[in-house]
N, C-alpha and C. Protein backbone atom coordinates (compact mmCIF):
# COMPACT_ATOMS: atom_id res chain seq x y z
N UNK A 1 -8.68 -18.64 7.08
CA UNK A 1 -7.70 -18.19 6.11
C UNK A 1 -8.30 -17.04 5.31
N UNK A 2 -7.06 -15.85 5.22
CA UNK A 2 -8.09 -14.70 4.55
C UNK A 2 -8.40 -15.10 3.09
N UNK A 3 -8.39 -14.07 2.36
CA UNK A 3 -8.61 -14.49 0.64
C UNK A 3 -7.18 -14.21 -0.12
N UNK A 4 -6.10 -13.36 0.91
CA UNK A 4 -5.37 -13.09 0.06
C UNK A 4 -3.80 -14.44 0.45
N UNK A 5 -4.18 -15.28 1.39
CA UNK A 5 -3.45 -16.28 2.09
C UNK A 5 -3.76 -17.42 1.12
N UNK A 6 -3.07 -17.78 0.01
CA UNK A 6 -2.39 -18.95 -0.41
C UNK A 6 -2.86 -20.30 0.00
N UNK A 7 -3.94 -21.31 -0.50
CA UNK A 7 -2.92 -22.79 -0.31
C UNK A 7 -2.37 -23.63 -0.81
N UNK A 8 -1.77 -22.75 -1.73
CA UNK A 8 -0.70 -23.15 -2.88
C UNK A 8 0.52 -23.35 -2.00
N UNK A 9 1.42 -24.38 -1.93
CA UNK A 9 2.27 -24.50 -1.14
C UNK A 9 3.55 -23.88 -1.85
N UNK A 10 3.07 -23.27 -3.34
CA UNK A 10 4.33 -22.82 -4.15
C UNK A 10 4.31 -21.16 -3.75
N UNK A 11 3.51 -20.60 -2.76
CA UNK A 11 3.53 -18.96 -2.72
C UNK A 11 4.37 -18.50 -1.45
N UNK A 12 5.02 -17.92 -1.58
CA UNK A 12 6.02 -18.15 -0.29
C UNK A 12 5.18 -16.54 0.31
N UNK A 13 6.00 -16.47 1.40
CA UNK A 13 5.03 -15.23 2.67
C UNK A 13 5.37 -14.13 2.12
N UNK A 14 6.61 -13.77 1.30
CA UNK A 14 6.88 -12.61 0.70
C UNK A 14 5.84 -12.08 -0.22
N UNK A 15 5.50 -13.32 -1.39
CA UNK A 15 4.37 -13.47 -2.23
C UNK A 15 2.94 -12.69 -1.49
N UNK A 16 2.64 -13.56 -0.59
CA UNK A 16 2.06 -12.96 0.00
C UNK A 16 1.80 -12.10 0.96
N UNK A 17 2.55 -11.03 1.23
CA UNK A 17 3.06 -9.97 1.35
C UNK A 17 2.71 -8.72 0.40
N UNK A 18 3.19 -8.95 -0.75
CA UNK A 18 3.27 -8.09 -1.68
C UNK A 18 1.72 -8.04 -2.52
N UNK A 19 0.69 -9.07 -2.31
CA UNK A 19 -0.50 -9.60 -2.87
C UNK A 19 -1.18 -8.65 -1.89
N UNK A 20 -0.96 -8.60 -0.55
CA UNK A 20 -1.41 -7.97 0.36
C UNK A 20 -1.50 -6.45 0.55
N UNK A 21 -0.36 -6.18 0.08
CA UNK A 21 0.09 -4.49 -0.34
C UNK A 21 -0.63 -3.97 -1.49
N UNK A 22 -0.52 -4.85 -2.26
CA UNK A 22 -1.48 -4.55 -3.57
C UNK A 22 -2.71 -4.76 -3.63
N UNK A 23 -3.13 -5.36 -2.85
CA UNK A 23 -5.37 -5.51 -2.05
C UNK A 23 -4.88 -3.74 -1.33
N UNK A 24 -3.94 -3.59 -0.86
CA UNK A 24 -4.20 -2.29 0.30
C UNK A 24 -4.03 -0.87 -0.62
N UNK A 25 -3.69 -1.06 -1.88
CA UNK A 25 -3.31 -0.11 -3.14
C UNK A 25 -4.57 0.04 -3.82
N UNK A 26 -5.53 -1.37 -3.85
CA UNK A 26 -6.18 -1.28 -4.83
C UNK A 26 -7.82 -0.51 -4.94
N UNK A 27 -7.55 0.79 -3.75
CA UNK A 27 -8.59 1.55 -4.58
C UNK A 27 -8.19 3.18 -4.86
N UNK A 28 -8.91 3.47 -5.65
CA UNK A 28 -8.08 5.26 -5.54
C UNK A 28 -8.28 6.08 -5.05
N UNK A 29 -9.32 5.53 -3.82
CA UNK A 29 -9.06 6.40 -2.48
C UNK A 29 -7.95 6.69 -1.56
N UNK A 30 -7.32 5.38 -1.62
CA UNK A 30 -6.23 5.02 -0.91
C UNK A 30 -5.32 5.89 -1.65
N UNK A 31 -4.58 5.26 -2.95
CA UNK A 31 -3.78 6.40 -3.71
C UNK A 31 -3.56 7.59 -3.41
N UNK A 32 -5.29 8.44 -3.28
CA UNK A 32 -5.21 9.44 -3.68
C UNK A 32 -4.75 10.21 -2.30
N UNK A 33 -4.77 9.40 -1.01
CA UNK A 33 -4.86 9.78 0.30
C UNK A 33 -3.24 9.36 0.16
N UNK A 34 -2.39 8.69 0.19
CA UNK A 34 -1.26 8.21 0.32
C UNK A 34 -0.52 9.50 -0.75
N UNK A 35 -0.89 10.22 -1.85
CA UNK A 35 -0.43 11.13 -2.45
C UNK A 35 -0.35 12.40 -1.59
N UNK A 36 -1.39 12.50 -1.09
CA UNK A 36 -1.98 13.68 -0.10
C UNK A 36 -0.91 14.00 0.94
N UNK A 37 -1.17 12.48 1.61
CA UNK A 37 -0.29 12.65 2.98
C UNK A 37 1.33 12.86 2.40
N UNK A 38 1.82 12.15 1.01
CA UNK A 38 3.14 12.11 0.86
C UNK A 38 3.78 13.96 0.58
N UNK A 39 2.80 14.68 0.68
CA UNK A 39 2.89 16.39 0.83
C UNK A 39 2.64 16.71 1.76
N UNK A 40 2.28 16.30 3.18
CA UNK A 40 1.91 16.59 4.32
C UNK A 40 2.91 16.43 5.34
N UNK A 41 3.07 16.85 6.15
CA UNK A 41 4.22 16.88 7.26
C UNK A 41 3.15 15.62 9.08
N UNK A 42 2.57 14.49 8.00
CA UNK A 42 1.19 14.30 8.79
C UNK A 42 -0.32 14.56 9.06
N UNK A 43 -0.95 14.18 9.17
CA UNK A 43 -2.05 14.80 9.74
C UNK A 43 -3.58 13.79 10.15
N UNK A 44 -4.87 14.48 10.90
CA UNK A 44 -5.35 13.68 10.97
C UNK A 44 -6.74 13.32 10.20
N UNK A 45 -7.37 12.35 10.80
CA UNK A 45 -8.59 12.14 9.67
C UNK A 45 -9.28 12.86 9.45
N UNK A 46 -9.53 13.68 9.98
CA UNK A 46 -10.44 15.45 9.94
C UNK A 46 -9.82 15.73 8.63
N UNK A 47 -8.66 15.80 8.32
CA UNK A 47 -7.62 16.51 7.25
C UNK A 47 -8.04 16.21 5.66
N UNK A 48 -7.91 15.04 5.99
CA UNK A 48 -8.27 14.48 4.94
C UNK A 48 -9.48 14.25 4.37
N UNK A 49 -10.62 13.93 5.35
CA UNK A 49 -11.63 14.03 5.41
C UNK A 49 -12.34 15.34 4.53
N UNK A 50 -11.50 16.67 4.64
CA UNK A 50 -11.72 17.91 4.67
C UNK A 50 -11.41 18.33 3.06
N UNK A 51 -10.21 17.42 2.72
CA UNK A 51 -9.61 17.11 1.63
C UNK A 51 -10.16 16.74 0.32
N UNK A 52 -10.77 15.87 0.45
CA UNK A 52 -11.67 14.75 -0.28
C UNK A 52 -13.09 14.83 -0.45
N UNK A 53 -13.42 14.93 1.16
CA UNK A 53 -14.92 15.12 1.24
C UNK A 53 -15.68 13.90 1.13
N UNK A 54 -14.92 12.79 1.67
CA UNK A 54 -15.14 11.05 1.82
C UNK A 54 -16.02 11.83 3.17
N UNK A 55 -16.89 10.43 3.44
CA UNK A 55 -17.54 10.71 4.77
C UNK A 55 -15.93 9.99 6.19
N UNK A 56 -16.41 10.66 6.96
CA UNK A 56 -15.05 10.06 8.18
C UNK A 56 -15.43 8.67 8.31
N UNK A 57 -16.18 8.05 8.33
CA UNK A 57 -16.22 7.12 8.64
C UNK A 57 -15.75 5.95 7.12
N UNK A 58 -15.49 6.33 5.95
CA UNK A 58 -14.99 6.04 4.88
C UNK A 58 -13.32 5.84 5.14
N UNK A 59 -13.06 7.28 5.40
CA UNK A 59 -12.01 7.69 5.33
C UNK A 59 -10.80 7.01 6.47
N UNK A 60 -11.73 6.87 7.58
CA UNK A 60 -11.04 6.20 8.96
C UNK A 60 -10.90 4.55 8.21
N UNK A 61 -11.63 4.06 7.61
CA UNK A 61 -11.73 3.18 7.18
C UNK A 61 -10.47 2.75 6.05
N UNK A 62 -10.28 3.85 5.18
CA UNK A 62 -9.08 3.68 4.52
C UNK A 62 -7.84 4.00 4.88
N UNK A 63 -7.49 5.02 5.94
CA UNK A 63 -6.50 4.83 6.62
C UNK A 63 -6.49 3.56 7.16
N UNK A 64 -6.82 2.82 8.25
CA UNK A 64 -6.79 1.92 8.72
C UNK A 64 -6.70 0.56 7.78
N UNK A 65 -6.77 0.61 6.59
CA UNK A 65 -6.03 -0.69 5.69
C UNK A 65 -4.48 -0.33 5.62
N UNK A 66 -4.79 1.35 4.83
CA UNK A 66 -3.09 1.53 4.77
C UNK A 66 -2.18 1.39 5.90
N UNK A 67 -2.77 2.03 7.00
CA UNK A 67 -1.88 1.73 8.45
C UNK A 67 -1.42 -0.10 8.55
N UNK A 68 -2.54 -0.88 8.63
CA UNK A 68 -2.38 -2.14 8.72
C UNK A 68 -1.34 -3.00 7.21
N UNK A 69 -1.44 -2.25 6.41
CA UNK A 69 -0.55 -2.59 5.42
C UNK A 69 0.49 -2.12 5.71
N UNK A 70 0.94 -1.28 6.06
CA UNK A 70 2.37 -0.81 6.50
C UNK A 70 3.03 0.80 5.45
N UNK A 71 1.87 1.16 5.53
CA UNK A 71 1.88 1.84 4.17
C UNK A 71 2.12 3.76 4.65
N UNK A 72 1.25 3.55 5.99
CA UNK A 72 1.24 4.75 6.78
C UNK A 72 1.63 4.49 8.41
N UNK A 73 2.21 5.54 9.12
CA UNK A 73 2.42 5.42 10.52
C UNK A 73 1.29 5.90 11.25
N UNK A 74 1.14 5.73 12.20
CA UNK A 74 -0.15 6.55 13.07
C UNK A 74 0.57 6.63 14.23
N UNK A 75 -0.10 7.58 14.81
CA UNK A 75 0.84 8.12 16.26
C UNK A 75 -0.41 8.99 17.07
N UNK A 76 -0.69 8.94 18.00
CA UNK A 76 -2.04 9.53 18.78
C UNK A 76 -1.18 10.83 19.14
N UNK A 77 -2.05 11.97 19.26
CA UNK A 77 -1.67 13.27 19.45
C UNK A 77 -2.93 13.49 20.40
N UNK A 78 -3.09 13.41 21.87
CA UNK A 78 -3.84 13.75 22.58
C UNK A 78 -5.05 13.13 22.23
N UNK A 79 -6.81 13.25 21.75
CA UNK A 79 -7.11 12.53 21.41
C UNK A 79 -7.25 12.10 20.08
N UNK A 80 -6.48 13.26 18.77
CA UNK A 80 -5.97 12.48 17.80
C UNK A 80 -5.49 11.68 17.16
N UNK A 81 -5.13 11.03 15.92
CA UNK A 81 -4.84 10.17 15.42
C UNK A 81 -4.01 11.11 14.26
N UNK A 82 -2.91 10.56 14.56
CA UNK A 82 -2.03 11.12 13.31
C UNK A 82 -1.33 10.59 12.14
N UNK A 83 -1.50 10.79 11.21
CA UNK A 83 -0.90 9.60 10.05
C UNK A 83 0.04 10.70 9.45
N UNK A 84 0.79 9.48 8.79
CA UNK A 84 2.46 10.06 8.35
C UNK A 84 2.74 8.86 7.48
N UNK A 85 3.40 9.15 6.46
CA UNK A 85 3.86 8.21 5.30
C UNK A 85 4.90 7.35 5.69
N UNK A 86 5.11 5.99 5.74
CA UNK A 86 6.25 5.15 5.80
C UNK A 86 6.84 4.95 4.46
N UNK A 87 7.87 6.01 5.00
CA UNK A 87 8.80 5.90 3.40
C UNK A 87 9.56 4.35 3.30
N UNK A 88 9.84 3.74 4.54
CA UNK A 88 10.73 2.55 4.03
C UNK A 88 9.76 1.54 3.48
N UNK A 89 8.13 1.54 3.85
CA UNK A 89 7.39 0.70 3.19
C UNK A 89 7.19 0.73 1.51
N UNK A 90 7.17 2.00 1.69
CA UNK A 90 6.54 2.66 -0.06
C UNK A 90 7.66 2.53 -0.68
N UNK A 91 9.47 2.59 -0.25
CA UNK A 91 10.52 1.68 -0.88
C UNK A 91 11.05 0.45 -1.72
N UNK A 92 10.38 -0.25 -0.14
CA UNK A 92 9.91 -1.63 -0.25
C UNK A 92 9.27 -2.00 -1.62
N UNK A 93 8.23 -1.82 -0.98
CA UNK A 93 7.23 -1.80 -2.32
C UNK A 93 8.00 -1.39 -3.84
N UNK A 94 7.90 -0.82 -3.64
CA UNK A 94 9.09 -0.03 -5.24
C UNK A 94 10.11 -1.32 -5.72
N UNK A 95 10.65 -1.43 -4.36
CA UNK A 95 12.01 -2.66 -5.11
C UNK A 95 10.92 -3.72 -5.20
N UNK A 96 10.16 -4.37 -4.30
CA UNK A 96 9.20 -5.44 -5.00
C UNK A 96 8.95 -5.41 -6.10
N UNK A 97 7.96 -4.05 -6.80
CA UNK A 97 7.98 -4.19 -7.92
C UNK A 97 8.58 -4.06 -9.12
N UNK A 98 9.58 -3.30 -8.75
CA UNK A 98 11.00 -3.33 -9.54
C UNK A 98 11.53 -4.83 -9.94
N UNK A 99 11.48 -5.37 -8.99
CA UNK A 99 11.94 -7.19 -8.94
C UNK A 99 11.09 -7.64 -10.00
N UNK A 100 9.76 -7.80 -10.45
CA UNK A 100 8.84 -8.37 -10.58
C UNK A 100 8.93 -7.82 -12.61
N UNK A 101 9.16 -6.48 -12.53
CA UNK A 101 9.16 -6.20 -13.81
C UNK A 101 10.63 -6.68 -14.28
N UNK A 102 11.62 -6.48 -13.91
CA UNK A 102 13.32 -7.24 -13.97
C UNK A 102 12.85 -8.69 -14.45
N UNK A 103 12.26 -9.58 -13.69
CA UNK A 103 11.69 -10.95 -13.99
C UNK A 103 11.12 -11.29 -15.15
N UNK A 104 9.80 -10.62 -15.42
CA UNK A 104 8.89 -10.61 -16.25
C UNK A 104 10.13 -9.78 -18.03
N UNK A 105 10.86 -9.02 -17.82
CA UNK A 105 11.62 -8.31 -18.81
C UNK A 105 13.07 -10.10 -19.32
N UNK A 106 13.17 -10.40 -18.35
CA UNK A 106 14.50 -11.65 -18.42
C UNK A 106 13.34 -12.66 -19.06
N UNK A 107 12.58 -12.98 -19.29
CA UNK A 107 11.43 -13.66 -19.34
C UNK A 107 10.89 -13.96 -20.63
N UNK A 108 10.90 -12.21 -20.85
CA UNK A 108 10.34 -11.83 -22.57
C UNK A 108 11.37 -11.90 -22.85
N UNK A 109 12.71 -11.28 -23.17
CA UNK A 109 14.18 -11.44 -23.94
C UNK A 109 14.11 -13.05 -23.97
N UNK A 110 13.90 -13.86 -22.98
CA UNK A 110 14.63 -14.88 -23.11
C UNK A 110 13.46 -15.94 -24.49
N UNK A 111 12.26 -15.53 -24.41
CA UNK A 111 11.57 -16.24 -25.54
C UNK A 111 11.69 -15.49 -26.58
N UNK A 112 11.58 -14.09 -26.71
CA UNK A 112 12.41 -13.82 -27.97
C UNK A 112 13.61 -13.92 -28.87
N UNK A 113 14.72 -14.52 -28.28
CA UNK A 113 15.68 -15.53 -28.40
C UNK A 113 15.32 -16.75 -28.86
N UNK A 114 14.02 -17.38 -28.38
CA UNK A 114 14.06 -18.77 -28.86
C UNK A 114 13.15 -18.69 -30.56
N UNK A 115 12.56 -17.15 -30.39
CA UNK A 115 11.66 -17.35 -31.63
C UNK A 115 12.62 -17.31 -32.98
């Protein structure tokens, strides 16, 4: 079982889902590469690499969470590797956390009412 897998029988897969997205957010390499690419028409780890000035083997490394999070597409270009932003993920994400602050806002009104 990883670390971000629950055995709380109260966390449902969405929960953890979104726990998962947010381990794949949580450094500002990632950010700063997911900002990058969201101005890019694609590109590959050389690019970014070139960008930043992470070593490639860093950098391959942080694509490959975001890819596996669902965060970026990859697509091989001969013997490249090409990454491209998944806008319906980074959506996603948005209404998740949109949900979460809606909750937390019904939450506070509702005990400020009782005070």
């Amino acid at each position: 079982m990883s670390l971000l897998q629950s055995t709380n029988p109260n966390v449902n897969l969405a929960e953890q889902e979104l726990a998962r997205e947010f381990n794949a957010l949580a450094h500002p390499a990632r950010i700063q590469i997911l900002r990058y690419l969201s101005s890019a028409d694609g590109c590959c780890c050389k690019d970014v690499v070139g960008q930043f000035g992470l070593a490639q083997s860093t950098v391959s490394q942080h694509l490959k969470i975001l890819v596996d999070a669902g965060f970026l597409l990859m697509r091989q270009d001969g013997q490249k590797s090409r990454y491209a932003i998944n806008q319906e993920a980074l959506q996603r994400l948005a209404l998740n956390v949109n949900d979460l602050v809606a909750a937390s806002e019904t939450c506070c009104r509702a005990r400020e009412e009782q005070i």
